[in-house]
N, C-alpha and C. Protein backbone atom coordinates (compact mmCIF):
# COMPACT_ATOMS: atom_id res chain seq x y z
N UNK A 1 44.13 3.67 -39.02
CA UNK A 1 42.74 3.33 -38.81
C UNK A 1 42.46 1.91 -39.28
N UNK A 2 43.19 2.00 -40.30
CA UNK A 2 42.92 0.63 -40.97
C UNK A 2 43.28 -0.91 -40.13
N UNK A 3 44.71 -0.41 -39.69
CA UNK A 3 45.29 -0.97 -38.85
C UNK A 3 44.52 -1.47 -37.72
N UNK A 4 43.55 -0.43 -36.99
CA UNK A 4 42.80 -0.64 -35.89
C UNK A 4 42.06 -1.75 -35.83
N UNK A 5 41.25 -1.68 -36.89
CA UNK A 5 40.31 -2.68 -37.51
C UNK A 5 40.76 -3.78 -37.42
N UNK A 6 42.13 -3.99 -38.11
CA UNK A 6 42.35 -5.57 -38.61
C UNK A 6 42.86 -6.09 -37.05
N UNK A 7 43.43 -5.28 -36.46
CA UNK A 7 44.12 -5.99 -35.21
C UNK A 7 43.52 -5.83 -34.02
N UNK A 8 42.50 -4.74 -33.77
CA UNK A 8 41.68 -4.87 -32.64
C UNK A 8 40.32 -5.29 -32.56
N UNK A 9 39.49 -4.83 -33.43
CA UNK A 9 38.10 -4.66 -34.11
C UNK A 9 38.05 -6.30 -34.23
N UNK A 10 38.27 -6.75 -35.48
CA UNK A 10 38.27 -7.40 -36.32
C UNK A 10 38.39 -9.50 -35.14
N UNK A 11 39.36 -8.99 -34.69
CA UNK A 11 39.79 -10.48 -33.80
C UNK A 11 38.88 -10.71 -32.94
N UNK A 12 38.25 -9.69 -32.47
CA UNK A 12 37.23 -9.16 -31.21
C UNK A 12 35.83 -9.98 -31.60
N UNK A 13 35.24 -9.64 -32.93
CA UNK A 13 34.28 -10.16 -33.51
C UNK A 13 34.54 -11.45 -33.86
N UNK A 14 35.42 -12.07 -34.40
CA UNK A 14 35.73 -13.08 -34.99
C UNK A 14 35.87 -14.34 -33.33
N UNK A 15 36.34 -13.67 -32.57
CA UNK A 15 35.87 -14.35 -31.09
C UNK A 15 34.69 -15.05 -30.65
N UNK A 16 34.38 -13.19 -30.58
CA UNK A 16 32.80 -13.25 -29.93
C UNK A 16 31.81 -14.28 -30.68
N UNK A 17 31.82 -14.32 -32.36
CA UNK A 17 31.37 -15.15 -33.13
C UNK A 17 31.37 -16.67 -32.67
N UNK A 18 32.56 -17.22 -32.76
CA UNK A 18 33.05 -18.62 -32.19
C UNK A 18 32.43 -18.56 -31.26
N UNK A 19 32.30 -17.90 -29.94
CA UNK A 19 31.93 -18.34 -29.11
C UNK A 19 29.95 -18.11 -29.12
N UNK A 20 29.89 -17.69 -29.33
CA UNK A 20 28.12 -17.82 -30.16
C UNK A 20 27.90 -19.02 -30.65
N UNK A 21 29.00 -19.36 -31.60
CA UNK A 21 28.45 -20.66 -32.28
C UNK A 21 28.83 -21.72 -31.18
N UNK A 22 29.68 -21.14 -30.24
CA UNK A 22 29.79 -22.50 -29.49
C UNK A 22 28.71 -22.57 -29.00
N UNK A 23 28.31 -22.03 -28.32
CA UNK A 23 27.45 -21.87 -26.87
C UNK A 23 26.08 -21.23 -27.58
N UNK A 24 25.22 -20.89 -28.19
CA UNK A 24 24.25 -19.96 -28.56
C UNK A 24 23.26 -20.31 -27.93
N UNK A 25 22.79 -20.59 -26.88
CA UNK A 25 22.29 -20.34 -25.79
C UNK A 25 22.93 -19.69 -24.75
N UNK A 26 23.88 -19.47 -24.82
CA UNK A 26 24.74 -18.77 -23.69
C UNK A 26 24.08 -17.32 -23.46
N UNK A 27 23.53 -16.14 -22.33
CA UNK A 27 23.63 -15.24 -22.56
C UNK A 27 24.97 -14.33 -23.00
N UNK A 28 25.77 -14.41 -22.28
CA UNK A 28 27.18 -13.61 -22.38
C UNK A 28 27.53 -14.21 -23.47
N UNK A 29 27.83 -15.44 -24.18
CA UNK A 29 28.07 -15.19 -25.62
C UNK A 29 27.49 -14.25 -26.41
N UNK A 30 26.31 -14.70 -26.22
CA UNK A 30 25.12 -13.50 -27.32
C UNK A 30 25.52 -11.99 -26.89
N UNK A 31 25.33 -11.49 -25.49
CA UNK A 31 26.03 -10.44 -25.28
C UNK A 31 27.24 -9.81 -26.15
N UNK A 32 28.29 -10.73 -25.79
CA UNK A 32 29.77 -10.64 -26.20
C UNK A 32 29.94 -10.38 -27.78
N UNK A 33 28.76 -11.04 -28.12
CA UNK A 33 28.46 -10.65 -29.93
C UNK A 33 28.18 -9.64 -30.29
N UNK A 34 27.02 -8.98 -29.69
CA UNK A 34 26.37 -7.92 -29.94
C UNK A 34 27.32 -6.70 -29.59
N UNK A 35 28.07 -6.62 -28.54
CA UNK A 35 29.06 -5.20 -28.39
C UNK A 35 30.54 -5.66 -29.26
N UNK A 36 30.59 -6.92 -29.85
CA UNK A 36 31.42 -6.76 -30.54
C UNK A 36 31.13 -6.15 -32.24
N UNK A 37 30.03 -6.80 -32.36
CA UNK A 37 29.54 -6.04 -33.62
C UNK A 37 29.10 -4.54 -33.68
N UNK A 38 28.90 -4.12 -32.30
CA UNK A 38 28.79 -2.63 -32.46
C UNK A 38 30.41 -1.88 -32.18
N UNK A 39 30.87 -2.79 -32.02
CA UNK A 39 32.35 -2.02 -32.05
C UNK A 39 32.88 -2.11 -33.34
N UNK A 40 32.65 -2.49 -34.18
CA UNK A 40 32.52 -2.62 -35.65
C UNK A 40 31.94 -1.35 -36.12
N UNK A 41 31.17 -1.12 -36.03
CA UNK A 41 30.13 0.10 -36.64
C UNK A 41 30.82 1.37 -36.84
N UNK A 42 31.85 1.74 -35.70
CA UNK A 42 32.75 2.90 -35.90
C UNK A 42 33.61 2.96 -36.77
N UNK A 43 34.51 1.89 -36.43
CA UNK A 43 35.54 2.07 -37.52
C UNK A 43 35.46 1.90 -39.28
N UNK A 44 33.96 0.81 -39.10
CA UNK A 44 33.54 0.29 -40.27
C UNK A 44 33.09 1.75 -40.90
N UNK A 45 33.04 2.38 -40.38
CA UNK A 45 32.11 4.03 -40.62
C UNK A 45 33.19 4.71 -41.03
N UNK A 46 34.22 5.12 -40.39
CA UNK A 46 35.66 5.69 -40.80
C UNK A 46 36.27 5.11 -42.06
N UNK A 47 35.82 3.77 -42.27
CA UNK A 47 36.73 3.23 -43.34
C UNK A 47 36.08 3.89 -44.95
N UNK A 48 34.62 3.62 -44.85
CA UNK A 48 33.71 3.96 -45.50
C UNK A 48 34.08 5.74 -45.98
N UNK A 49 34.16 5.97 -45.14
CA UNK A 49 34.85 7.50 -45.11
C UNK A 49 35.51 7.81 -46.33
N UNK A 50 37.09 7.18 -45.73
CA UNK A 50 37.95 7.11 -46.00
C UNK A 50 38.33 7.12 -47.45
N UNK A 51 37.21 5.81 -47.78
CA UNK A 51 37.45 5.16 -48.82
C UNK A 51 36.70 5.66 -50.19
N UNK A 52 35.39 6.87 -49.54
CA UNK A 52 35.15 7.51 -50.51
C UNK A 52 35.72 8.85 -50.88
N UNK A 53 36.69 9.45 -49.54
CA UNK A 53 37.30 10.76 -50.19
C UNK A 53 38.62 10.23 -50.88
N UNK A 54 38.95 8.86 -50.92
CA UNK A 54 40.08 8.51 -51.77
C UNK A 54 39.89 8.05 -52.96
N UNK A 55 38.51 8.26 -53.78
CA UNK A 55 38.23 7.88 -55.23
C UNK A 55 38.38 9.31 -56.14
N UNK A 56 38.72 10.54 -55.56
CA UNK A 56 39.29 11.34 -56.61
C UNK A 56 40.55 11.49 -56.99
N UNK A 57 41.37 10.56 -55.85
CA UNK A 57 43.26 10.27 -56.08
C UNK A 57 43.65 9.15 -57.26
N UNK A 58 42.26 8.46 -57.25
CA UNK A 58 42.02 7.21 -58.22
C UNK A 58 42.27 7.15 -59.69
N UNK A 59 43.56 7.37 -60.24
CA UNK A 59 43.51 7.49 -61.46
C UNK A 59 42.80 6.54 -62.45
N UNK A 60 42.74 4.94 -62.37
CA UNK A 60 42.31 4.56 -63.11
C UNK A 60 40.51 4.54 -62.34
N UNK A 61 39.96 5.07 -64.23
CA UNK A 61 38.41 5.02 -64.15
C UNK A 61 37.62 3.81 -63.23
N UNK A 62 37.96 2.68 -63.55
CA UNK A 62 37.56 1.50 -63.37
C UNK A 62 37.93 0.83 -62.40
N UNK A 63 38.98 1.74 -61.14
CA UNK A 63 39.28 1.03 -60.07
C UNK A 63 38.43 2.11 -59.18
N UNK A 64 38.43 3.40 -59.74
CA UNK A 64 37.47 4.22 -58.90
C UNK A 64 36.15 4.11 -59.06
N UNK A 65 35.62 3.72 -59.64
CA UNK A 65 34.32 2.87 -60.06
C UNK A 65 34.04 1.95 -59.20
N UNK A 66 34.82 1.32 -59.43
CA UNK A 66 34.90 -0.37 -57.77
C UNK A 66 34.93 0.26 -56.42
N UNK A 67 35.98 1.21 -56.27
CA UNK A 67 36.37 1.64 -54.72
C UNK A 67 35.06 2.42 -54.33
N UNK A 68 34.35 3.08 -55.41
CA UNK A 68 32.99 3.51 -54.65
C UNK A 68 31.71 2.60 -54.62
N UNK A 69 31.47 1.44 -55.29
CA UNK A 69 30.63 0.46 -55.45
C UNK A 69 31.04 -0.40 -53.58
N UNK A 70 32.48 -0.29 -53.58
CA UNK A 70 33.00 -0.99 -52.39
C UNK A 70 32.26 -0.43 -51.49
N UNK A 71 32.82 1.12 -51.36
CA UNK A 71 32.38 1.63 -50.33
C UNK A 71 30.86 1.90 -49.88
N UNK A 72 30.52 1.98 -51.07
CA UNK A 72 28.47 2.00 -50.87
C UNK A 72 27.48 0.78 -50.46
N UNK A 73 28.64 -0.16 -50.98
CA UNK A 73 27.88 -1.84 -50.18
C UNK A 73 28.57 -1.58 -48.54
N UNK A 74 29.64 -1.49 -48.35
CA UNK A 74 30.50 -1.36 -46.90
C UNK A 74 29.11 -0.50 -46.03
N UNK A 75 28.59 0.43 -46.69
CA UNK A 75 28.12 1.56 -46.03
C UNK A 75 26.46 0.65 -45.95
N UNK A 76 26.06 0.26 -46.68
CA UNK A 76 24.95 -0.55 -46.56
C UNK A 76 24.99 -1.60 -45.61
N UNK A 77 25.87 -2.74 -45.84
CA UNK A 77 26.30 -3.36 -45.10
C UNK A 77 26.19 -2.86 -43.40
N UNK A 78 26.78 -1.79 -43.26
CA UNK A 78 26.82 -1.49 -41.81
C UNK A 78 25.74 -0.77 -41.62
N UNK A 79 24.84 -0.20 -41.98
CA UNK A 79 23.94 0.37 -42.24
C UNK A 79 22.83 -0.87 -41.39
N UNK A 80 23.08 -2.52 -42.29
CA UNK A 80 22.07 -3.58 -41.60
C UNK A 80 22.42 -4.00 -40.50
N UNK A 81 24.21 -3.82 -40.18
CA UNK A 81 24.83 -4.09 -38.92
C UNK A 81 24.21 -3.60 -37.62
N UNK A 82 23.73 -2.29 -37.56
CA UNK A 82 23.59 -1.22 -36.94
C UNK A 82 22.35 -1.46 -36.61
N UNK A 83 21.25 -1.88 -37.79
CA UNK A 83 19.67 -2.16 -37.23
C UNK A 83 19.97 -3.56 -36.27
N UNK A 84 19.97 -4.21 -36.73
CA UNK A 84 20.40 -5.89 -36.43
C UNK A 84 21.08 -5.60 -34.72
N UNK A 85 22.12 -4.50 -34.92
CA UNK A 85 22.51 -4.41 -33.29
C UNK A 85 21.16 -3.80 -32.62
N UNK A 86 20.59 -3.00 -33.02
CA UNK A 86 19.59 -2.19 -32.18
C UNK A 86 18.50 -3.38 -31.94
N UNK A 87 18.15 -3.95 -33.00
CA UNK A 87 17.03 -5.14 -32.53
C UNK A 87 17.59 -6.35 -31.46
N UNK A 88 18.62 -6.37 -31.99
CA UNK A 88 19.14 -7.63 -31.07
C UNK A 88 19.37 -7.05 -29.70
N UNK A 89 20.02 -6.21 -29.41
CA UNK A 89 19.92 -4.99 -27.96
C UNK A 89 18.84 -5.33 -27.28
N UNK A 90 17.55 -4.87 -28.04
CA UNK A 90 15.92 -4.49 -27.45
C UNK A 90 15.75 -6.28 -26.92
N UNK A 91 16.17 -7.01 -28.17
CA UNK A 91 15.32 -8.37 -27.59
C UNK A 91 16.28 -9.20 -26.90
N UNK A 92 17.31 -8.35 -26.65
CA UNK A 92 18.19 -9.76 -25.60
C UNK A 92 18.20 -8.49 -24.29
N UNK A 93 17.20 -7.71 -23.78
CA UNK A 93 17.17 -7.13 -22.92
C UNK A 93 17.84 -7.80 -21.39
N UNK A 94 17.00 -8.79 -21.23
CA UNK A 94 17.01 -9.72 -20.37
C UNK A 94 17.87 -10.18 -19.79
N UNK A 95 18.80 -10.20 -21.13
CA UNK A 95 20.03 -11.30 -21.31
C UNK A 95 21.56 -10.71 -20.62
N UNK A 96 21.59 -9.15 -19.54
CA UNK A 96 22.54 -9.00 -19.28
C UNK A 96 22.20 -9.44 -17.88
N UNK A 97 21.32 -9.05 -17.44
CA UNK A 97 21.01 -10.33 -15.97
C UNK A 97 21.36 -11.72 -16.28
N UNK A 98 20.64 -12.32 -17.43
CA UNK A 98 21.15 -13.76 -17.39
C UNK A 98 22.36 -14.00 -17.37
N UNK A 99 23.21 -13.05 -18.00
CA UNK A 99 24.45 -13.14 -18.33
C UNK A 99 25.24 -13.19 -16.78
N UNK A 100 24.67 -11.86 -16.39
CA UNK A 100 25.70 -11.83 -15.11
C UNK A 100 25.42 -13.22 -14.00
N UNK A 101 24.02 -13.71 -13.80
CA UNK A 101 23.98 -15.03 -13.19
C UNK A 101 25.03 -16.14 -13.80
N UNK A 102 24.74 -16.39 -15.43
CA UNK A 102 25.90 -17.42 -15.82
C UNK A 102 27.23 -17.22 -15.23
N UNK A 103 28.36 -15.96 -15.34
CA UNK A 103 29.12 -15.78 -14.43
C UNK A 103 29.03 -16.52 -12.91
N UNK A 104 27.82 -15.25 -12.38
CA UNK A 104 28.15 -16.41 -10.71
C UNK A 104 27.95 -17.78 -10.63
N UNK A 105 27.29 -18.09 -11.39
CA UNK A 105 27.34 -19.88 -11.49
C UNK A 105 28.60 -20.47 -11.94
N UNK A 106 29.02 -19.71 -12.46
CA UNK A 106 30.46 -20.61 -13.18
C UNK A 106 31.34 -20.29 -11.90
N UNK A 107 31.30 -19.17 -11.49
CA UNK A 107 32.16 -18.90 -10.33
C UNK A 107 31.81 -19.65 -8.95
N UNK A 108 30.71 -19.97 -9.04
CA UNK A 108 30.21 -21.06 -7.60
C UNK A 108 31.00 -22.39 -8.11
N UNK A 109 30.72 -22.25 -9.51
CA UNK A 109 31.48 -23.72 -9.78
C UNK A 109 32.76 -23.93 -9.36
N UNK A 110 33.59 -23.05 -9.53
CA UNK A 110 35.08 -22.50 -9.43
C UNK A 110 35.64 -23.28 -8.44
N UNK A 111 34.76 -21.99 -7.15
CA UNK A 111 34.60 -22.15 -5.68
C UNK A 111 34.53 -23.43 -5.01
N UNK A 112 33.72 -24.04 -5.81
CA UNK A 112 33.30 -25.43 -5.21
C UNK A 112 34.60 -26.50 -5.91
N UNK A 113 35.07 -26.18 -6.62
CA UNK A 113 36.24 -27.00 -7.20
C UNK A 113 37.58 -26.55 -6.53
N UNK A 114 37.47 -25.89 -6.01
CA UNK A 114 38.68 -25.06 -5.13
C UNK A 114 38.45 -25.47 -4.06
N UNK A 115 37.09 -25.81 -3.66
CA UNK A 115 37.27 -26.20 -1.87
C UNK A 115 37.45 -27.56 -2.03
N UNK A 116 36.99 -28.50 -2.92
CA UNK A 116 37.37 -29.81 -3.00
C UNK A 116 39.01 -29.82 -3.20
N UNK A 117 39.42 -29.19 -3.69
CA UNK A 117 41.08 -29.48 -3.92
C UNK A 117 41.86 -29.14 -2.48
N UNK A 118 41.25 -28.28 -1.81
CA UNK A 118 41.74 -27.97 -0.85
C UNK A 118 41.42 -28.89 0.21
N UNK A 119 40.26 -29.53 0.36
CA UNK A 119 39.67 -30.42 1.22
C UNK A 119 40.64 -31.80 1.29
N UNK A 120 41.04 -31.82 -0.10
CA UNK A 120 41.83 -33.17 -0.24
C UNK A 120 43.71 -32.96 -0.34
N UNK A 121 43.72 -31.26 -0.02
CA UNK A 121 45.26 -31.35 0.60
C UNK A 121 45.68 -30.86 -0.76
N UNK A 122 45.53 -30.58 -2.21
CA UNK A 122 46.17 -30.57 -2.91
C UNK A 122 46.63 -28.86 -3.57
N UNK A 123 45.98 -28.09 -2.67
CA UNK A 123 46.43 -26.25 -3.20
C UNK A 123 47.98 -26.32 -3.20
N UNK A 124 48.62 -25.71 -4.03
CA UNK A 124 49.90 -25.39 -4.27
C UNK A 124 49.90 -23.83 -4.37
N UNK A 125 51.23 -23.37 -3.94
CA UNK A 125 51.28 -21.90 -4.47
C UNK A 125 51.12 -21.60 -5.78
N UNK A 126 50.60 -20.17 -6.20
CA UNK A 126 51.06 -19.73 -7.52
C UNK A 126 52.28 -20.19 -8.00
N UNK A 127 53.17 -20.39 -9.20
CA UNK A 127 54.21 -20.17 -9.62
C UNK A 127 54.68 -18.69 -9.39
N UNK A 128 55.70 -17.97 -8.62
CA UNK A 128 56.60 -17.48 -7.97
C UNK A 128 56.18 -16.89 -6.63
N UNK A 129 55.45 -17.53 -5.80
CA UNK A 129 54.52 -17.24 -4.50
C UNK A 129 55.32 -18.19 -3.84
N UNK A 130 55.60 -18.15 -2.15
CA UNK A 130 56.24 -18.83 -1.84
C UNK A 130 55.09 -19.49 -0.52
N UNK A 131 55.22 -20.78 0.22
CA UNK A 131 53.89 -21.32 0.57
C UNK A 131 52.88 -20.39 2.11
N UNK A 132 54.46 -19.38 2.57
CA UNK A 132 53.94 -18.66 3.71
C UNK A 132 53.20 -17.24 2.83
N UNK A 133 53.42 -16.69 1.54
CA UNK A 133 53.10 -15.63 0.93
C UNK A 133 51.50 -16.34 0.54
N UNK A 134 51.37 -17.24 0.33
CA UNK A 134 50.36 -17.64 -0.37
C UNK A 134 48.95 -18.25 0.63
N UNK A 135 49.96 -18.45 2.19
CA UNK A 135 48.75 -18.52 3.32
C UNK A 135 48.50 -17.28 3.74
N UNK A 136 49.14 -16.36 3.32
CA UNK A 136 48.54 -14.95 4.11
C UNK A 136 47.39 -14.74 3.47
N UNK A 137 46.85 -14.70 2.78
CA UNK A 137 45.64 -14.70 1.87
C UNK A 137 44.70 -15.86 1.66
């Protein structure tokens, strides 16, 4: 579980973040934030779990003392995660239309950079496409 977190969860947010701070006007950044932080909420919930049925294995007083102080901020913590996603949800309503327009605009952009390259002779095949595999399409 733990595992999950650090290598799927965890990189996911730390993305989506960067790209927020790049762009924070972007819709689909802001999007991309918000379902990454709610993909957080589960596992962050399991860990929390976890971490409080493992303070009676806890021999020393004073580390089981910490591991439940840990786990009760963790649980708070996601606790504000969870509002913060629901508000941010409600008020970026909007923002999965905007989002999906930013897409087709970037993709008109694409398009339009693809017909200029082609206009001026320069399409090449994929790398391992050969030039009659690559006019059939």
């Amino acid at each position: 579980m733990l595992q999950t977190v650090a290598d799927d969860v965890i990189p996911k947010l730390v993305q989506a973040l960067r790209g927020s701070m790049r762009d924070p006007d972007s819709p689909s950044a802001q999007l991309a934030l918000i379902a990454a932080c709610q993909e957080m909420l589960q596992p962050g919930g399991k860990l929390v779990t976890a971490s409080k049925a493992s303070v009676p294995t806890v021999g020393d007083q004073a580390a089981a003392l910490s591991l439940t102080n840990a786990a009760k901020n963790m649980a708070a913590a996601l606790a504000e995660l969870r509002a913060a996603c629901s508000k941010a949800h409600e008020a970026c309503g909007t923002l999965e239309i905007d989002g999906a327009l930013d897409q087709v605009h970037s993709l008109e952009r694409e398009l339009e950079e693809i017909k200029r390259t082609a206009a001026a002779g320069k399409l090449f095949p994929l790398p391992g496409e050969t030039v009659r595999r690559a006019q059939k399409y």
